[in-house]
N, C-alpha and C. Protein backbone atom coordinates (compact mmCIF):
# COMPACT_ATOMS: atom_id res chain seq x y z
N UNK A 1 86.52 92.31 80.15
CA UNK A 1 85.80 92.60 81.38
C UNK A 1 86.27 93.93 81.94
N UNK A 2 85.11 94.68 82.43
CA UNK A 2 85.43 96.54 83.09
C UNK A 2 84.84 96.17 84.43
N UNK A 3 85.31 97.11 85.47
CA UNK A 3 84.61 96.99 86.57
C UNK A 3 83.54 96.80 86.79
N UNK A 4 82.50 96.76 85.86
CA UNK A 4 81.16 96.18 85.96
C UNK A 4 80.96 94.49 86.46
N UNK A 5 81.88 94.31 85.52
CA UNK A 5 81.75 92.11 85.48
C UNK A 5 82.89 92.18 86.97
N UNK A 6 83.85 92.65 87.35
CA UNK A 6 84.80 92.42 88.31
C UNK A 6 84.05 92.65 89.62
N UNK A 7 83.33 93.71 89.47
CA UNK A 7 82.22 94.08 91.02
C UNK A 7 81.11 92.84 91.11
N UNK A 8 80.94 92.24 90.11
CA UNK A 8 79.27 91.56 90.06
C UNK A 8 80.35 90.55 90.55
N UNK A 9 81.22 89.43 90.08
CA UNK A 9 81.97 88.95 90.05
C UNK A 9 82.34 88.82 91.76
N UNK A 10 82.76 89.72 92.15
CA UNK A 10 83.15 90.01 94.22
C UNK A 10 81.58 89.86 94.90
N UNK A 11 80.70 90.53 94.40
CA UNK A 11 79.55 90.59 95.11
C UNK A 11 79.25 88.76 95.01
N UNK A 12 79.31 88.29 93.91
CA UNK A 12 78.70 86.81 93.51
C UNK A 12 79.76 85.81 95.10
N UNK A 13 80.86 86.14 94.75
CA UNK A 13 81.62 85.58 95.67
C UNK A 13 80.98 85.53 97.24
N UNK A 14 80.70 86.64 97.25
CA UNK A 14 80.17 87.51 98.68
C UNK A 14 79.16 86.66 99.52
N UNK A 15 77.49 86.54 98.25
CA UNK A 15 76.52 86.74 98.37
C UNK A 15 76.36 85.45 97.85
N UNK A 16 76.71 84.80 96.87
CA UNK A 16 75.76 83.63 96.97
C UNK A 16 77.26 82.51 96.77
N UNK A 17 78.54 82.79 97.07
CA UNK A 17 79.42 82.01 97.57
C UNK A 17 79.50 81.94 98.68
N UNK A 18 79.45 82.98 99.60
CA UNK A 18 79.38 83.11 100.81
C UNK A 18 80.83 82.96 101.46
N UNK A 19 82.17 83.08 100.89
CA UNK A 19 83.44 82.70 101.25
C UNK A 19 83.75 84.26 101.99
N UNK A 20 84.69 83.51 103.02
CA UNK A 20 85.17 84.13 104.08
C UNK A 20 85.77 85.86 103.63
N UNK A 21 85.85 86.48 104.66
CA UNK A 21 86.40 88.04 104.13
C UNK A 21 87.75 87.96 103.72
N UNK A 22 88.63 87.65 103.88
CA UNK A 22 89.90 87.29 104.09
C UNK A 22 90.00 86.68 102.07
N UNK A 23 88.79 85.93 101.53
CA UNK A 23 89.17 84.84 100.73
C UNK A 23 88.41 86.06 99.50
N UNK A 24 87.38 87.08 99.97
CA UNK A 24 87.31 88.14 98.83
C UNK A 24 88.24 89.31 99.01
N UNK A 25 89.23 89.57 99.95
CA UNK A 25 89.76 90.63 99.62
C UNK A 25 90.93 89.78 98.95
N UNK A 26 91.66 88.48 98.93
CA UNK A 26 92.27 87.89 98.41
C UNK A 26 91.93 87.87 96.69
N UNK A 27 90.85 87.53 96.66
CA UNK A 27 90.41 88.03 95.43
C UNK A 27 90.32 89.08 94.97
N UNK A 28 89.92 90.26 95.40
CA UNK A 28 90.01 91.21 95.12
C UNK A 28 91.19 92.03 94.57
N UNK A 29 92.50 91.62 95.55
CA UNK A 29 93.32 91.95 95.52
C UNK A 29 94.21 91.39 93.93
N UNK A 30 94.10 89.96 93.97
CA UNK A 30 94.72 89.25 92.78
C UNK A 30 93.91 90.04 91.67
N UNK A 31 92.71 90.52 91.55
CA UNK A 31 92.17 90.92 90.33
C UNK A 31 92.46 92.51 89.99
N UNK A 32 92.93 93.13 91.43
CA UNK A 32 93.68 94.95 90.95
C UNK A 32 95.13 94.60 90.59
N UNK A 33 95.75 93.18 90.64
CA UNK A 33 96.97 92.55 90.40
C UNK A 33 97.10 92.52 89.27
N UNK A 34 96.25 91.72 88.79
CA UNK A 34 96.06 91.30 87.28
C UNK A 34 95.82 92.89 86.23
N UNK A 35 94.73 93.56 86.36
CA UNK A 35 94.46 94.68 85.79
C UNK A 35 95.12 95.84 85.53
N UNK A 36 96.11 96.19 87.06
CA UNK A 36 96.93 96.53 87.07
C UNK A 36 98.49 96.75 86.17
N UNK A 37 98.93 95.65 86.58
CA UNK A 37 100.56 95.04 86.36
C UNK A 37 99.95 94.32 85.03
N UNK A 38 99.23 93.79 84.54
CA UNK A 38 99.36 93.08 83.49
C UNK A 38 98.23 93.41 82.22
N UNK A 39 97.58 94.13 82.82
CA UNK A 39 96.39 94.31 81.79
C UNK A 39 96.77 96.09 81.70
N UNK A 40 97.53 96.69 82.32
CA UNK A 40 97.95 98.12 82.41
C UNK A 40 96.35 99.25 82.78
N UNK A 41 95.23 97.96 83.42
CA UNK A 41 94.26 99.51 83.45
C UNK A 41 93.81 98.89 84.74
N UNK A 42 93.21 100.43 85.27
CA UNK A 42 93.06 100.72 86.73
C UNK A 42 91.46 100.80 86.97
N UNK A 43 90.80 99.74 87.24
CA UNK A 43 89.85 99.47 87.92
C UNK A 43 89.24 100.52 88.29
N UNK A 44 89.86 101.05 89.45
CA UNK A 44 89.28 102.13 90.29
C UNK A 44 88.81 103.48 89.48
N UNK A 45 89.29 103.57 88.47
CA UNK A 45 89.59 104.76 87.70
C UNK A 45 88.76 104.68 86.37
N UNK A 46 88.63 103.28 85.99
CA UNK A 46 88.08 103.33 84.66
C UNK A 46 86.47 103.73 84.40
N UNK A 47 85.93 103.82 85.47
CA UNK A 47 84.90 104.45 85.23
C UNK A 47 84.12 105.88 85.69
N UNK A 48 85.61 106.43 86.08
CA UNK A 48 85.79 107.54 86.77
C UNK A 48 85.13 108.22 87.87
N UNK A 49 84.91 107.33 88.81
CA UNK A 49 85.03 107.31 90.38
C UNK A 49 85.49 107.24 90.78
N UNK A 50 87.83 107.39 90.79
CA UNK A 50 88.11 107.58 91.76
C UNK A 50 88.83 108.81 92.10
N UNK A 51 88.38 109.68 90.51
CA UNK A 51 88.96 111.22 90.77
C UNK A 51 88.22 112.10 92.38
N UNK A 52 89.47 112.83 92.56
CA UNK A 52 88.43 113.61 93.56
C UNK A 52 89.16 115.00 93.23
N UNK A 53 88.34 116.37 93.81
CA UNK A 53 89.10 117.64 93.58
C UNK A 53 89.87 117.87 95.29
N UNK A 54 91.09 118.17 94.37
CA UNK A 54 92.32 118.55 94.92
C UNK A 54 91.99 120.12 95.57
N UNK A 55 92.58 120.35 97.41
CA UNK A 55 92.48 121.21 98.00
C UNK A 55 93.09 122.71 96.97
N UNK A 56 92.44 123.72 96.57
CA UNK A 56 93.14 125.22 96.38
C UNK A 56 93.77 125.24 94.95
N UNK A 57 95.17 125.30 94.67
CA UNK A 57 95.89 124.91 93.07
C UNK A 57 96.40 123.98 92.81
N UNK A 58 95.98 122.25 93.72
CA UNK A 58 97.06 121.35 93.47
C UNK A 58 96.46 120.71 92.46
N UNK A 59 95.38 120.98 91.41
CA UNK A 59 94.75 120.43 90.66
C UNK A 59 95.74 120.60 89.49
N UNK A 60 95.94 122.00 89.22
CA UNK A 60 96.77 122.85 88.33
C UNK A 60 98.32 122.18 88.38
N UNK A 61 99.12 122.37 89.91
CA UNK A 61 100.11 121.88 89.74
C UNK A 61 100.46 120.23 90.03
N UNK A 62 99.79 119.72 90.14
CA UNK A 62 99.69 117.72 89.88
C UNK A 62 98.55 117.41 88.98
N UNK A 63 99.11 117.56 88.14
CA UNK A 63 97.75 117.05 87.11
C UNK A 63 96.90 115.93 87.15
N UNK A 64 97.60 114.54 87.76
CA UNK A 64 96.78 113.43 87.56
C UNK A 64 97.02 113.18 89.11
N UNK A 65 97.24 114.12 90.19
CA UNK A 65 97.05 114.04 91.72
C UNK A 65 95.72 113.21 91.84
N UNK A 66 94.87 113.96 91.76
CA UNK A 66 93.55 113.67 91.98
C UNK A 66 93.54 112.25 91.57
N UNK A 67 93.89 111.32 91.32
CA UNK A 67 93.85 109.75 90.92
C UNK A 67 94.52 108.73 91.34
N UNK A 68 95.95 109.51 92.46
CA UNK A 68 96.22 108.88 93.29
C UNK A 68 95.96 108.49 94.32
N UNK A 69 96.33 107.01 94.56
CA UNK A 69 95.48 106.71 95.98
C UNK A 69 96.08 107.57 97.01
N UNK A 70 96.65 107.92 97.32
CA UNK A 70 96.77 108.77 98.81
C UNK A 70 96.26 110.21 98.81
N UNK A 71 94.82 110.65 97.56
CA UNK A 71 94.25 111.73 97.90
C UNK A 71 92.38 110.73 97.89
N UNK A 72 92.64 109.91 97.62
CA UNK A 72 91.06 109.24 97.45
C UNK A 72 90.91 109.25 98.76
N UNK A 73 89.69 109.00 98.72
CA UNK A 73 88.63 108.72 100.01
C UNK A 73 88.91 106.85 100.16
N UNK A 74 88.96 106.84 101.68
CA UNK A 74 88.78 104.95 102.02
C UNK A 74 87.73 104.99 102.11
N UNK A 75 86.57 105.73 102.49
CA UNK A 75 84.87 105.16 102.32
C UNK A 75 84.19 106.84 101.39
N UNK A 76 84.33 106.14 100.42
CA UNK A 76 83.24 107.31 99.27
C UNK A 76 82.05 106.97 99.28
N UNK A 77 81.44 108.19 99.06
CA UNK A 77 80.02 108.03 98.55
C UNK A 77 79.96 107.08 97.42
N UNK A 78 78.67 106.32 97.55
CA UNK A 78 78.16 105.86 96.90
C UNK A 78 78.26 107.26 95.52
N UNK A 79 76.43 107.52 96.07
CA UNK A 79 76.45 108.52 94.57
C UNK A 79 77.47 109.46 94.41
N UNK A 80 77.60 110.14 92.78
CA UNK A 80 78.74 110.89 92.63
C UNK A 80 77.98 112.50 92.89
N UNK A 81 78.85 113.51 92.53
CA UNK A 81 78.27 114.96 92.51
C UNK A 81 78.60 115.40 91.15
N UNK A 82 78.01 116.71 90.53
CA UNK A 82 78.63 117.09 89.09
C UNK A 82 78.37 118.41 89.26
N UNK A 83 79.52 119.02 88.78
CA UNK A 83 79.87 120.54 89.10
C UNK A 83 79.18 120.94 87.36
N UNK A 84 77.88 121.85 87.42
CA UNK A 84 77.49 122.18 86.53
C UNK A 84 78.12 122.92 85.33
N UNK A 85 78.98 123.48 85.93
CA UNK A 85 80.01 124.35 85.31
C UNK A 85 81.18 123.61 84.54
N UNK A 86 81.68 123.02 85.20
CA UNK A 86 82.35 122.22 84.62
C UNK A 86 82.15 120.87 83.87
N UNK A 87 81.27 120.08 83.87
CA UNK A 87 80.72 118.81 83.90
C UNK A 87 81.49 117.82 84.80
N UNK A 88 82.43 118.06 85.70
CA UNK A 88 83.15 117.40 86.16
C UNK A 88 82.09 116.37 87.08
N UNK A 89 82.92 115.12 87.41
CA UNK A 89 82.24 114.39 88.25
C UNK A 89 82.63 114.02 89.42
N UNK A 90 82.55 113.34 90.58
CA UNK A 90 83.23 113.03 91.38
C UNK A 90 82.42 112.03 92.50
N UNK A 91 83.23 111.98 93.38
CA UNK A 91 82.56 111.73 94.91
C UNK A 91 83.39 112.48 95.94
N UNK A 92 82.65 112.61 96.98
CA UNK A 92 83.10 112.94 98.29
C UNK A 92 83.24 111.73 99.10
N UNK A 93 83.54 111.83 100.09
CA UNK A 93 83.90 110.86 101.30
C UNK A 93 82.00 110.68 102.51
N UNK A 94 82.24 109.33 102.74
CA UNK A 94 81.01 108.65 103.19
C UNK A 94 80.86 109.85 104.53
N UNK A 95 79.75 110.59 104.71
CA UNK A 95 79.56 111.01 106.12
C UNK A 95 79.18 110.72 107.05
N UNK A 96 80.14 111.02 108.02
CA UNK A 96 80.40 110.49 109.57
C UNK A 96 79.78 109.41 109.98
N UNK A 97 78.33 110.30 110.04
CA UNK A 97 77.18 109.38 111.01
C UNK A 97 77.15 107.79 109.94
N UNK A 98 77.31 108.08 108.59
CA UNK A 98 76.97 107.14 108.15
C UNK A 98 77.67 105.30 108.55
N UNK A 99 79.04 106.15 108.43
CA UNK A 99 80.36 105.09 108.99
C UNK A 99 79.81 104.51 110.73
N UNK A 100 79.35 105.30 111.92
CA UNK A 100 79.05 104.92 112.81
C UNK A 100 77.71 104.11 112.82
N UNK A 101 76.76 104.51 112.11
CA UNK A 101 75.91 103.91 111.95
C UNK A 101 76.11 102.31 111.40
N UNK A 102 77.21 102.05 110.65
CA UNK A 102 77.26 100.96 109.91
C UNK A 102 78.14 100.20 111.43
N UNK A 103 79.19 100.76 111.84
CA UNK A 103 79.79 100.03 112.66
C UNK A 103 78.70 99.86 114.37
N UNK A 104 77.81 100.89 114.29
CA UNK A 104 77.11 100.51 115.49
C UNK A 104 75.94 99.07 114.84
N UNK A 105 75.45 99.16 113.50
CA UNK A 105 74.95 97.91 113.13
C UNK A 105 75.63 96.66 113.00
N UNK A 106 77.03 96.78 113.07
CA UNK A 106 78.25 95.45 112.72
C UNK A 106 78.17 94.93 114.04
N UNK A 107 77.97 96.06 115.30
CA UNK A 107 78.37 95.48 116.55
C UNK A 107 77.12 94.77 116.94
N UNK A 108 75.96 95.32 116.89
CA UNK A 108 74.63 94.55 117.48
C UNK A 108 74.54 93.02 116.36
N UNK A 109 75.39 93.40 115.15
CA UNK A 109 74.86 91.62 114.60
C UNK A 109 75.92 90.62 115.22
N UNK A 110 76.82 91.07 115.64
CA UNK A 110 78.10 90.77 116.29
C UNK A 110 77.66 90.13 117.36
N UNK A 111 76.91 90.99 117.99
CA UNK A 111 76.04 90.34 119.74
C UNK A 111 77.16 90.74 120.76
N UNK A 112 77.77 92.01 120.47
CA UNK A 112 78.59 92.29 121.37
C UNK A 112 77.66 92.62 122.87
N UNK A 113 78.38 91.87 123.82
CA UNK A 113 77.81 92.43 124.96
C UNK A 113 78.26 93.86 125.43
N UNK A 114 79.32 94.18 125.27
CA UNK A 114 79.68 95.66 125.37
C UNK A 114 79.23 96.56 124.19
N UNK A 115 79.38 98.18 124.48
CA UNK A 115 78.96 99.13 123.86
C UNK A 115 80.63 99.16 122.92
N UNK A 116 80.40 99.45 121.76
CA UNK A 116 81.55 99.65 121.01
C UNK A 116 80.80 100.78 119.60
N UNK A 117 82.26 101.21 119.27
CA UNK A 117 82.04 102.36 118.32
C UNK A 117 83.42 102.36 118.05
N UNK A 118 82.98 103.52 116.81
CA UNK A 118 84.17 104.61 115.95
C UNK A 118 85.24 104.45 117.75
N UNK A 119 84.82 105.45 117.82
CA UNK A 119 85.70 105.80 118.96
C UNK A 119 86.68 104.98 120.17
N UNK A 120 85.72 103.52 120.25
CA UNK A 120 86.19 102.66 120.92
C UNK A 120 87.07 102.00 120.15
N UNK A 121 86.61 102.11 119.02
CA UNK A 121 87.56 100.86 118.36
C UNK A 121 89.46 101.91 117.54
N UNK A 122 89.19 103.13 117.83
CA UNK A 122 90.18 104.20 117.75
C UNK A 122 91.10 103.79 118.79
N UNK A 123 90.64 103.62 120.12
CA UNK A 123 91.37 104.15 121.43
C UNK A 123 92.23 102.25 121.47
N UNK A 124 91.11 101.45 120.72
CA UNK A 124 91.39 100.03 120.80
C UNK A 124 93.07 99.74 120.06
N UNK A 125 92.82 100.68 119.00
CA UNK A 125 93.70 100.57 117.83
C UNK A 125 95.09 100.86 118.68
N UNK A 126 94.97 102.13 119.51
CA UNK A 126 96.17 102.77 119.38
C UNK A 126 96.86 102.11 120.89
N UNK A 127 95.52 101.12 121.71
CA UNK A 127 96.47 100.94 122.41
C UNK A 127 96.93 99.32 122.29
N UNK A 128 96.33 98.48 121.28
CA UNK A 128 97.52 97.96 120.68
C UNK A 128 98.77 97.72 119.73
N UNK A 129 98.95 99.19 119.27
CA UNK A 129 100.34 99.69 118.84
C UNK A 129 100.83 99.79 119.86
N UNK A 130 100.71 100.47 120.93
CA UNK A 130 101.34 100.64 121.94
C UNK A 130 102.09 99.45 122.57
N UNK A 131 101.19 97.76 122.61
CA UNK A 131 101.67 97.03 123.27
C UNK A 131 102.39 96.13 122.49
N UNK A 132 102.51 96.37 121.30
CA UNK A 132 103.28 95.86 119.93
C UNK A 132 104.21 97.02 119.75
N UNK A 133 105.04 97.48 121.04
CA UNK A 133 106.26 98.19 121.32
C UNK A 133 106.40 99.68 119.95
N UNK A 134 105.38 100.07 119.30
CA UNK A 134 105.08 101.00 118.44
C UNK A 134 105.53 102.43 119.35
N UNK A 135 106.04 103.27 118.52
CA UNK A 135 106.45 104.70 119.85
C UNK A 135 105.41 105.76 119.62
N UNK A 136 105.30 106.30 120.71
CA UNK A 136 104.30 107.01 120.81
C UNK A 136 104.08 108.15 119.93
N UNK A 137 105.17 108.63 119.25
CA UNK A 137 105.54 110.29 118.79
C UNK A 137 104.77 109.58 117.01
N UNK A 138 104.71 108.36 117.03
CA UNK A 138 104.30 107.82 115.21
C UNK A 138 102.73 107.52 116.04
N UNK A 139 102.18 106.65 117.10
CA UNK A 139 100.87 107.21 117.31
C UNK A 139 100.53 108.51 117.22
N UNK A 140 100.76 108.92 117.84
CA UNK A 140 100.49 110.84 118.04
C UNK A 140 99.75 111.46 116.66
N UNK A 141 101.09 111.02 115.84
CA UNK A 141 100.83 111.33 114.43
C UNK A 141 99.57 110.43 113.84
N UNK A 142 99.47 109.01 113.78
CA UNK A 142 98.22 108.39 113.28
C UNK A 142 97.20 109.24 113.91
N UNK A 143 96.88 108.84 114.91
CA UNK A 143 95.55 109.68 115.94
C UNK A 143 95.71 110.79 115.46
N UNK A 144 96.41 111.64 114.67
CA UNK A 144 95.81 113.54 114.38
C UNK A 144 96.18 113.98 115.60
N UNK A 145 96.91 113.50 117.27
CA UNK A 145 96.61 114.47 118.02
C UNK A 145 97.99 115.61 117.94
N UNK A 146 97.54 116.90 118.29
CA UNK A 146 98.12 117.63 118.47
C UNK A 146 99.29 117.89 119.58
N UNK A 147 99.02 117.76 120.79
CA UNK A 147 99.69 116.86 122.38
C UNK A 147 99.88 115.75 122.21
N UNK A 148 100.85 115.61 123.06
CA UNK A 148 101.49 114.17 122.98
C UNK A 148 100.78 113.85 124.24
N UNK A 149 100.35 115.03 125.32
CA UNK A 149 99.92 114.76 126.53
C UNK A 149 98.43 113.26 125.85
N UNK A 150 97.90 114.34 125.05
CA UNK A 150 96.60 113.28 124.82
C UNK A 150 96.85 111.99 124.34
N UNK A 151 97.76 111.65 123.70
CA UNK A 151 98.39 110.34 122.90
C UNK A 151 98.67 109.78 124.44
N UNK A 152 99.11 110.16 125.30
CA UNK A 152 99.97 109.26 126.44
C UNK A 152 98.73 108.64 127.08
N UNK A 153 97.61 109.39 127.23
CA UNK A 153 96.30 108.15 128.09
C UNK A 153 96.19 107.23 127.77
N UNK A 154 96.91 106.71 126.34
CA UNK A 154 96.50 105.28 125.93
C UNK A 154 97.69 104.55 127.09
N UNK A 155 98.75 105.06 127.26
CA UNK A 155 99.81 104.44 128.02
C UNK A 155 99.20 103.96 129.51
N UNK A 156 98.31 104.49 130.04
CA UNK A 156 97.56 104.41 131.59
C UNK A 156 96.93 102.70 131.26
N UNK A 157 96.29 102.31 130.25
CA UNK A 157 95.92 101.20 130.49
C UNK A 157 96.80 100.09 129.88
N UNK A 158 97.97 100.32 129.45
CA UNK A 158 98.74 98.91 129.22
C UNK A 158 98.92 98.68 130.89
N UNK A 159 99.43 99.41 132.18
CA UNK A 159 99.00 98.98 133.08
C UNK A 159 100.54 98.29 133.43
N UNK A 160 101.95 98.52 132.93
CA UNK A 160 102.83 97.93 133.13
C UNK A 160 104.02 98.08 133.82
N UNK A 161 103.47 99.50 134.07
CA UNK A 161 104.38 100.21 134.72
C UNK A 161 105.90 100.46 134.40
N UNK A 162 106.81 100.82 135.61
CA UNK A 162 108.22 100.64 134.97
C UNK A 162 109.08 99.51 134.15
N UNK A 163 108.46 98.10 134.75
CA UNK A 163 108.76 97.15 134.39
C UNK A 163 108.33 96.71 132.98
N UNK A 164 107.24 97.49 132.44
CA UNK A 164 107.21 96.89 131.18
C UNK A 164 108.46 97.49 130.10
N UNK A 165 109.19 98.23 130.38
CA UNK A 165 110.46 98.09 129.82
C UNK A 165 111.18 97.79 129.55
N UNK A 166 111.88 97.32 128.04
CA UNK A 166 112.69 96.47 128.03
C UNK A 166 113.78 97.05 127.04
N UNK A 167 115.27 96.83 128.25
CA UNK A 167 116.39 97.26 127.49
C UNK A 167 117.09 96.72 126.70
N UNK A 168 118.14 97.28 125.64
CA UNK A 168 118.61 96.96 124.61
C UNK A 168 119.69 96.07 124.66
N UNK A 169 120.07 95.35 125.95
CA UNK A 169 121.05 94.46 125.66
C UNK A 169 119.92 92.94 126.23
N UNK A 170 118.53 93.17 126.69
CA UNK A 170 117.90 92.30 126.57
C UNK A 170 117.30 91.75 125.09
N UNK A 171 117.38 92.43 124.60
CA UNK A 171 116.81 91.93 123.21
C UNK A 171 117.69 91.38 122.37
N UNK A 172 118.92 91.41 122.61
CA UNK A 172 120.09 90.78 121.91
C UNK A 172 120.01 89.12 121.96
């Protein structure tokens, strides 16, 4: 079996098992387990969608960069692109509108009575790191912001003032 039977396989689960999200990424996960660690081949890779091109000369100096997960895309295009010149293949990363569009459709099947988005669910994120005692200078860094001034507005609505502080011989 190649990622062909393993995708039909998750979708079947999905779509006409109908089991919980939690019970296909469980699956999912046991089957990049298996392929992985025991079958020695990489899913993601074997049908070569998960190369991408590397920023300037890091192509040249990391040769198999491009195939690690921490240069892939978390939402790729569907279709791939092909550099005529090269025959190379690839994908790029899902655009913008597309990601909001999907999460502004998640929220109306949801029946959220509030307005929610990308953005809401950003500011959501960071301000519960914040209240799960996370420090601000490692938000700063997740969020991309540049100021720490801008990272600190999430601090205005934990709402706890001085007292939500807690010192180090209390935690003992």
């Amino acid at each position: 079996m190649g990622s062909v039977e393993v995708n039909a396989f998750l979708t079947h689960l999905a779509a006409e098992g109908r089991v919980s999200a939690s019970t296909q990424s469980q699956a999912l996960l046991a089957l990049l387990f298996l392929y992985r660690e025991l079958l020695e081949r990489d899913l993601d890779l074997e049908a070569g969608w998960g190369a991408v091109v590397l920023p300037h000369a890091l192509e040249r100096k990391y040769r198999h960069a491009n195939r690690q997960w921490g240069w892939r895309w978390v939402f790729p295009q569907r279709n791939r692109w092909k550099n005529a010149a090269t025959a190379k293949e690839g994908r790029h990363h899902l655009d913008l509108r597309q990601v909001q569009k999907a999460v502004k459709q998640a929220v109306g099947r949801a029946g959220l009575s509030k307005p929610a988005g990308c953005h809401r669910f950003r500011h959501s994120f960071s301000t519960h790191l914040l209240e799960r005692g996370q420090d601000i200078r490692t938000i700063q860094e997740l969020m991309g912001h540049s100021d720490l001034n801008t990272t600190m507005i999430y601090t205005h609505v934990l709402k706890r003032g001085p007292m939500g502080a807690i010192s180090p011989p209390d935690q003992l």
